[in-house]
Protein backbone atom coordinates (compact mmCIF):
# COMPACT_ATOMS: atom_id res chain seq x y z
CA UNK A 1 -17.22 -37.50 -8.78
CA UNK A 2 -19.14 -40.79 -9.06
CA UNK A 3 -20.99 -41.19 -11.95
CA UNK A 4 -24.40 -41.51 -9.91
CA UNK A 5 -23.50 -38.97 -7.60
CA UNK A 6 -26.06 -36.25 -8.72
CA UNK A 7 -24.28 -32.54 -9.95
CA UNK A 8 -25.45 -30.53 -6.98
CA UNK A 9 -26.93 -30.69 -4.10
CA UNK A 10 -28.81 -29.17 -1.28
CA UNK A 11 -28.46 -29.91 2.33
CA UNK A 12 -25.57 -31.40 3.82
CA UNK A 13 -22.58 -33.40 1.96
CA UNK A 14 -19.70 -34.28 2.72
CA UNK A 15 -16.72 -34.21 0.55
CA UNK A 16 -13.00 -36.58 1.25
CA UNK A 17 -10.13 -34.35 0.56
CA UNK A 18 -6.33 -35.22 0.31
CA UNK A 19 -3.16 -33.41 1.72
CA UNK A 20 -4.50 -31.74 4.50
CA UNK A 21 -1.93 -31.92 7.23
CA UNK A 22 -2.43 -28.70 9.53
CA UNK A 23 -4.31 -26.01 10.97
CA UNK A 24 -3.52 -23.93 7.70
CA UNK A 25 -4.23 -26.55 5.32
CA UNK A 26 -8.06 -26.71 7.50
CA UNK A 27 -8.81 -22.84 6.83
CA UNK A 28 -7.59 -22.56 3.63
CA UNK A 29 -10.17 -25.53 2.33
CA UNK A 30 -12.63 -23.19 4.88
CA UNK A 31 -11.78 -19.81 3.23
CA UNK A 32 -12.16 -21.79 -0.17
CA UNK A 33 -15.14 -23.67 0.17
CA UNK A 34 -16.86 -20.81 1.97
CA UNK A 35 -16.46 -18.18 -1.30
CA UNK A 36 -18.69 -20.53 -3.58
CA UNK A 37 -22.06 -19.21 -4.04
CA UNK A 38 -24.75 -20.88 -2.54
CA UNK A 39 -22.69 -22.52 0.39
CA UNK A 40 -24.12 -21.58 4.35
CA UNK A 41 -21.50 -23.03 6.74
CA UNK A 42 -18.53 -25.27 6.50
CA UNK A 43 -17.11 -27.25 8.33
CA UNK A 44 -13.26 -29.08 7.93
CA UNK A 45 -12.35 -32.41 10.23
CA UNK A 46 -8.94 -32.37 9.75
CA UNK A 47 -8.11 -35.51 11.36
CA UNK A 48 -10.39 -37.72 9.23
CA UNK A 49 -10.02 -35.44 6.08
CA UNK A 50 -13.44 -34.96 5.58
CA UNK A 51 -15.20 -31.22 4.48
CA UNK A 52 -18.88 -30.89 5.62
CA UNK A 53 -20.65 -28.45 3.52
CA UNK A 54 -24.24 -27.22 4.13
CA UNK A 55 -26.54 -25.56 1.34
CA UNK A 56 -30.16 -24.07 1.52
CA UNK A 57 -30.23 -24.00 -2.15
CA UNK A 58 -28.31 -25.91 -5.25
CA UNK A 59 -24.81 -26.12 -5.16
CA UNK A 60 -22.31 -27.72 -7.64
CA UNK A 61 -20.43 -29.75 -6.40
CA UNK A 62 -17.43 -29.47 -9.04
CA UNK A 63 -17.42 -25.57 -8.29
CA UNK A 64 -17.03 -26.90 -4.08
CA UNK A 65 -14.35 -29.70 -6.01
CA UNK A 66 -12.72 -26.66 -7.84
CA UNK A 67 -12.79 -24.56 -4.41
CA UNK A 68 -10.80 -27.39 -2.88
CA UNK A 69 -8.53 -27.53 -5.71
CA UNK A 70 -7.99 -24.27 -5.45
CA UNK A 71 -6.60 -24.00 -1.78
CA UNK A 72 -4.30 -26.59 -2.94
CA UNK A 73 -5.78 -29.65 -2.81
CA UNK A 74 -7.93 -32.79 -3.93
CA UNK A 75 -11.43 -33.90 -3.71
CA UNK A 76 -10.75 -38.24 -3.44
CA UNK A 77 -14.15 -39.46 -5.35
């Protein structure tokens, strides 16, 4: 994360994410992202890489890094 990126968020961000290279690598980041608390929709562009997350109320964005990380993959900062 950038260091003045703030720690969580509300609203809608956007996060870059590495290694994604099929329709299985889009809804496992989905399935992933989707478990953390606080998270309302998601959304995965698989073509340019790029996760679109959407949050009424505070998320973290290392636990939506460590959800990525999880499904096998890497948040680019």
């Amino acid at each position: 994360m950038l260091s003045g990126t703030p720690r969580t968020f509300i609203g809608v961000t956007t996060f870059a994410v590495t290694g994604m290279t099929c329709e299985h690598c889009r809804e496992a980041v989905t399935t992933e992202i989707a478990t953390v608390d606080g998270v309302d929709t998601v959304t995965v562009d698989l073509a340019s890489g790029m996760a679109t997350v959407t949050a009424a109320r505070p998320v973290d964005r290392a636990d939506i890094a460590s959800a990525i990380e999880a499904a096998g993959y890497r948040v680019l900062p």
